[in-house]
C-alpha atoms as a PDB file:
ATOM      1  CA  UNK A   1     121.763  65.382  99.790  1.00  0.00           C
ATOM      2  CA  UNK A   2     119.348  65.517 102.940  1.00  0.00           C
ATOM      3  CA  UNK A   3     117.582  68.159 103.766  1.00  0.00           C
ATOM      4  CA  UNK A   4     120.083  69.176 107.083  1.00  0.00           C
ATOM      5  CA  UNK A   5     122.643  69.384 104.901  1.00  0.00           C
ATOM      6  CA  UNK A   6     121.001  71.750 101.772  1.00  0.00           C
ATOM      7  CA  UNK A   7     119.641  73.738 105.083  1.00  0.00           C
ATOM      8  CA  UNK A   8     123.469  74.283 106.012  1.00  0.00           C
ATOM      9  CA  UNK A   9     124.984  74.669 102.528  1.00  0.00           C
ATOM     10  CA  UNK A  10     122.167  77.725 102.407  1.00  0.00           C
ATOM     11  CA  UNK A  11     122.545  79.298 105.190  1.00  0.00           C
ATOM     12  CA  UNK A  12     127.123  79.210 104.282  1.00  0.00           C
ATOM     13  CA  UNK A  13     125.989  80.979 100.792  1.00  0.00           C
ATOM     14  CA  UNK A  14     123.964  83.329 102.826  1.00  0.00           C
ATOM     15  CA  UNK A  15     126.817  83.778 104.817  1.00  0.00           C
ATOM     16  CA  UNK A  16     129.053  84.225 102.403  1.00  0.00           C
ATOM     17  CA  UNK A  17     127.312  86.632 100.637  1.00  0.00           C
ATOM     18  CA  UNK A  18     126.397  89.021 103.063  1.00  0.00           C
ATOM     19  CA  UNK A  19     130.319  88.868 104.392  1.00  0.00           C
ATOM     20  CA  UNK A  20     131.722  89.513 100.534  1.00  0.00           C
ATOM     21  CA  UNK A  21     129.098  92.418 100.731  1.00  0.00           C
ATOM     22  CA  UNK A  22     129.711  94.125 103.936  1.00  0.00           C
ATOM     23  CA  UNK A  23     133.671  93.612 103.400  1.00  0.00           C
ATOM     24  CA  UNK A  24     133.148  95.046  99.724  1.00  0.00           C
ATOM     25  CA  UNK A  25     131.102  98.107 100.968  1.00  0.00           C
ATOM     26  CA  UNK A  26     133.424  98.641 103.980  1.00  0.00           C
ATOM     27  CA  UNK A  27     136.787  98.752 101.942  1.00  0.00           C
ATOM     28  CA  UNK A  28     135.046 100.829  98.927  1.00  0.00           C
ATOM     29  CA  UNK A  29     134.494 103.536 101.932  1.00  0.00           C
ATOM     30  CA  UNK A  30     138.083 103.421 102.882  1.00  0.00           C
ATOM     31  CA  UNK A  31     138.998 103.677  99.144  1.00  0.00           C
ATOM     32  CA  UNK A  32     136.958 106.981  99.263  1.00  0.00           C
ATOM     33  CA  UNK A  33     137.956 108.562 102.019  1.00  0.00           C
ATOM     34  CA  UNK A  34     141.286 109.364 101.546  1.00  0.00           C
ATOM     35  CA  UNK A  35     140.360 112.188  98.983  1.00  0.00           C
ATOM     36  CA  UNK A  36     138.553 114.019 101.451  1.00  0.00           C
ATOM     37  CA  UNK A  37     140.952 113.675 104.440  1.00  0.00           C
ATOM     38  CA  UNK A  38     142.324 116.723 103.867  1.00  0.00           C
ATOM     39  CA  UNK A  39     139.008 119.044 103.160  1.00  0.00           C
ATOM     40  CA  UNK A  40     139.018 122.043 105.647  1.00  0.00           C
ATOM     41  CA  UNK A  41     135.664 121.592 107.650  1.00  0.00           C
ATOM     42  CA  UNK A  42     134.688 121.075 111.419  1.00  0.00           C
ATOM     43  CA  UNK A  43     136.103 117.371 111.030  1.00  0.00           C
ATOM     44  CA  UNK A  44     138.800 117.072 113.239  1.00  0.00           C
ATOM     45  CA  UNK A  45     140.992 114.064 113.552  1.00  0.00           C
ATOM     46  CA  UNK A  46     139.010 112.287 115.652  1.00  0.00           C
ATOM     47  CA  UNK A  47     136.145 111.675 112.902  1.00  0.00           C
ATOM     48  CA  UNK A  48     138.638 110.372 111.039  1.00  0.00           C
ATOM     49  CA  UNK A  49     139.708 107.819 113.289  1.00  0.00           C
ATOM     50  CA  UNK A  50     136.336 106.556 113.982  1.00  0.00           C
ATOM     51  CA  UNK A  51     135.551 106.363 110.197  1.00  0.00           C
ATOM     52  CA  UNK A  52     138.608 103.991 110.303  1.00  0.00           C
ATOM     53  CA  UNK A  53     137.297 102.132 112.946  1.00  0.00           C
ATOM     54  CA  UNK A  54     133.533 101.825 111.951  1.00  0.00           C
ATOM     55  CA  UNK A  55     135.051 100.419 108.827  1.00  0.00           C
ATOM     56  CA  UNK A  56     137.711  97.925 109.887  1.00  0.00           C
ATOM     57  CA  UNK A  57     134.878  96.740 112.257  1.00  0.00           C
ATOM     58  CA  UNK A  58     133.032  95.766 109.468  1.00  0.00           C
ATOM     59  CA  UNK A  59     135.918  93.826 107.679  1.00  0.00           C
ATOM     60  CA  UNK A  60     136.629  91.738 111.270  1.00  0.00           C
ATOM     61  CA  UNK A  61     132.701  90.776 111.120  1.00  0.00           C
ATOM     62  CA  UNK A  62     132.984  89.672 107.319  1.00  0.00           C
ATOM     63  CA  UNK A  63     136.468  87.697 107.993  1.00  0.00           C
ATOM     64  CA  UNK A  64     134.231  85.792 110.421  1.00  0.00           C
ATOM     65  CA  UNK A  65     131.177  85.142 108.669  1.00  0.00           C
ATOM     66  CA  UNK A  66     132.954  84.000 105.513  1.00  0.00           C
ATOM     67  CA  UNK A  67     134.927  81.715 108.213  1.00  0.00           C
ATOM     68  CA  UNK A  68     131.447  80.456 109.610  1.00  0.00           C
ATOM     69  CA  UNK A  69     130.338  80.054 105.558  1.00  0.00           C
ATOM     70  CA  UNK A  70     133.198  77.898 105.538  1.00  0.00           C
ATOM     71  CA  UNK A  71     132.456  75.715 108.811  1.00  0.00           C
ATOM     72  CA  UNK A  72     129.096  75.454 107.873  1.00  0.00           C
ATOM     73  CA  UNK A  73     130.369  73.786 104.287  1.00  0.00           C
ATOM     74  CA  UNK A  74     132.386  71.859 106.360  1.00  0.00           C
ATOM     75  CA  UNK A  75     129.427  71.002 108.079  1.00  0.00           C
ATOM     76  CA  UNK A  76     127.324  70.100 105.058  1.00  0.00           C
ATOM     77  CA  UNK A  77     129.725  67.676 103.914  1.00  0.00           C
ATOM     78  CA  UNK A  78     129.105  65.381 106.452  1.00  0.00           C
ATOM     79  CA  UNK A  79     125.188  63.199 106.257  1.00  0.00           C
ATOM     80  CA  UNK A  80     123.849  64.113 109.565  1.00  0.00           C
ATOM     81  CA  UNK A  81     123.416  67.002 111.339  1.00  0.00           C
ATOM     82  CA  UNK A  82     125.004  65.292 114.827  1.00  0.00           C
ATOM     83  CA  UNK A  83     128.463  64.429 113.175  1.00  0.00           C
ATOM     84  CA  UNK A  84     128.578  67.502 111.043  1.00  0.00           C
ATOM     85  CA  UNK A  85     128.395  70.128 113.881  1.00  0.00           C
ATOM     86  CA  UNK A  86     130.665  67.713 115.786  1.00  0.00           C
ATOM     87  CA  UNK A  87     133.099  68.091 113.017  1.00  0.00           C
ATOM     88  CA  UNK A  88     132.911  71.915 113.305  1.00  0.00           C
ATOM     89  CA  UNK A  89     133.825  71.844 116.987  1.00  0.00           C
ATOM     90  CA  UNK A  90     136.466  69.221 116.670  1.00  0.00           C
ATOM     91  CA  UNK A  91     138.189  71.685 113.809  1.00  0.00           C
ATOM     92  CA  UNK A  92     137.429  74.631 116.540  1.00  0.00           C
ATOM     93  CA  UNK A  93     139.013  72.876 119.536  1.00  0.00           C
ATOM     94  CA  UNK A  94     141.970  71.667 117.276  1.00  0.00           C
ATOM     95  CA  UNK A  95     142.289  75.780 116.147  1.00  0.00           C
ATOM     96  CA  UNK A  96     142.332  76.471 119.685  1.00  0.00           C
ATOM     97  CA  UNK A  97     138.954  78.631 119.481  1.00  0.00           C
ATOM     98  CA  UNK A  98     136.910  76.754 121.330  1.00  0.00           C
ATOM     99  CA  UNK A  99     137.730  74.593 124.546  1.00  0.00           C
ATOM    100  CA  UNK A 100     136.243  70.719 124.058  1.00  0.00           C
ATOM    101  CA  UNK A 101     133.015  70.741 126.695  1.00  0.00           C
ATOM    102  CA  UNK A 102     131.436  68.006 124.922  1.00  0.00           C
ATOM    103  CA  UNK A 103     128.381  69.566 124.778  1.00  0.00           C
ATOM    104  CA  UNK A 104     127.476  70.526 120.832  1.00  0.00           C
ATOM    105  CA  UNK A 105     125.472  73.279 119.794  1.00  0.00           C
ATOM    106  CA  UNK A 106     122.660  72.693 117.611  1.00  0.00           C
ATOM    107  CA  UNK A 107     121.715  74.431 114.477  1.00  0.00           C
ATOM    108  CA  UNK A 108     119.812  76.743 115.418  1.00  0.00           C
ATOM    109  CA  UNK A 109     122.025  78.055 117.819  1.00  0.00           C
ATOM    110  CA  UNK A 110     125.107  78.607 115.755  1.00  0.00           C
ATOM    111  CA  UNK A 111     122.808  80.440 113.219  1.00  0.00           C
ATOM    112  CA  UNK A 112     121.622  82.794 116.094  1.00  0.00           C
ATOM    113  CA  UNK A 113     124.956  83.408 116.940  1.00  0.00           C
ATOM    114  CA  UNK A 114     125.828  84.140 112.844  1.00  0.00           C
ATOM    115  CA  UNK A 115     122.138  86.201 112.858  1.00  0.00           C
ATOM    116  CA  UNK A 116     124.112  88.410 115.727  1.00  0.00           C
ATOM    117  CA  UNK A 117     127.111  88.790 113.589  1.00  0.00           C
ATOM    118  CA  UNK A 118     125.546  90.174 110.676  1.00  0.00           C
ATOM    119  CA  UNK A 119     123.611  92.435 112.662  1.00  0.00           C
ATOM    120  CA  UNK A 120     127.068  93.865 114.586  1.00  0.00           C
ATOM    121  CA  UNK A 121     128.380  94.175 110.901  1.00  0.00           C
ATOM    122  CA  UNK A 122     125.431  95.950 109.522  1.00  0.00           C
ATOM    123  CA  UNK A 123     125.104  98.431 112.123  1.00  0.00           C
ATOM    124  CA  UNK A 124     128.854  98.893 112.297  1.00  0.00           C
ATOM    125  CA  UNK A 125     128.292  99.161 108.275  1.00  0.00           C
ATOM    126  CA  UNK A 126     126.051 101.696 108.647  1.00  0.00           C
ATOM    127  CA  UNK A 127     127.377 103.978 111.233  1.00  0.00           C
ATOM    128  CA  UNK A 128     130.727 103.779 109.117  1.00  0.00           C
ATOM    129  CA  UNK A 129     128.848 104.976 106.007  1.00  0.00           C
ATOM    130  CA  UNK A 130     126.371 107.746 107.844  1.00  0.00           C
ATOM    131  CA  UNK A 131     129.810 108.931 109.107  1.00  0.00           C
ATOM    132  CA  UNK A 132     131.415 108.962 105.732  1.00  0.00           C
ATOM    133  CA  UNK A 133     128.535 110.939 104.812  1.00  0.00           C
ATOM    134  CA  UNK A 134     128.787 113.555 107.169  1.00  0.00           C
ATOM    135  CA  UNK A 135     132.653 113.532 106.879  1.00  0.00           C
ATOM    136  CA  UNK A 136     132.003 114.185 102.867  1.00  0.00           C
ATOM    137  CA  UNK A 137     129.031 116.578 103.383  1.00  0.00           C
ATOM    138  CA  UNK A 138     131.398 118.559 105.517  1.00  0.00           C
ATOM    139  CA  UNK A 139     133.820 118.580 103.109  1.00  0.00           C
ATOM    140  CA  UNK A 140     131.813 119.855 100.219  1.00  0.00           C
ATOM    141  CA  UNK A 141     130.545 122.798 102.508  1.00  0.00           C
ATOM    142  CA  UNK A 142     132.855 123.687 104.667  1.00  0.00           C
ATOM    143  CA  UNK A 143     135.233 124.569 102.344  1.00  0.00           C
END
């Protein structure tokens, strides 16, 4: 196993990790908020609807980082790093995802992109759960 190849089978666990995690986190908040839905408080509708939002946001980021953990396997399966990320945008263009430019990103780059993903899911992520919060803290008082 070379070294470009551990580097890529890494950085797919890390990605699927932190995409079982934020999915995980994300549905346990919509398994919780039902219970409340109904609690008389300032909460009108509308909270409710974003709650749904800021966690189905979550779950679209973590459907696409476990499908970059997967590329990046894909990736890792191949000896070099120049015919495993071309492998990754041949199964793209083939999905229809990505138009064939011939030009193919390098590491680095695709883990910037996945570094941006994480960071839309976590924030997402959080804003869902600081709004289940308030939604709950509401709840519990305002009754």
């Amino acid at each position: 196993m070379t070294a470009w190849s551990s580097m890529a089978e890494g950085a797919g666990r890390r990605l699927r990790r932190n995409g079982l995690t934020g999915g995980l986190i994300a549905l346990l908040v919509l398994a919780l908020a039902p219970p409340t839905a109904g609690a008389e408080g300032f909460a009108g509708p509308l909270a409710w609807w974003l709650l749904l939002a800021f966690c189905l946001l979550p779950l679209a980021f973590s459907v696409h980082l476990l499908f970059d953990a997967a590329l990046f396997g894909l990736a890792a399966s191949y000896g070099e790093e120049a015919t495993g990320l071309a492998a990754v945008d041949d199964v793209l263009a083939r999905m229809g995802l990505r138009a064939r430019d011939g030009v193919v990103r390098t590491m680095p780059e695709r883990l910037a992109g996945c570094r941006r993903l994480l960071w839309l899911q976590r924030i997402s992520l959080a804003i869902g759960v600081l709004l289940y919060a308030v939604l709950l803290l509401d709840a519990v008082v305002g009754t």
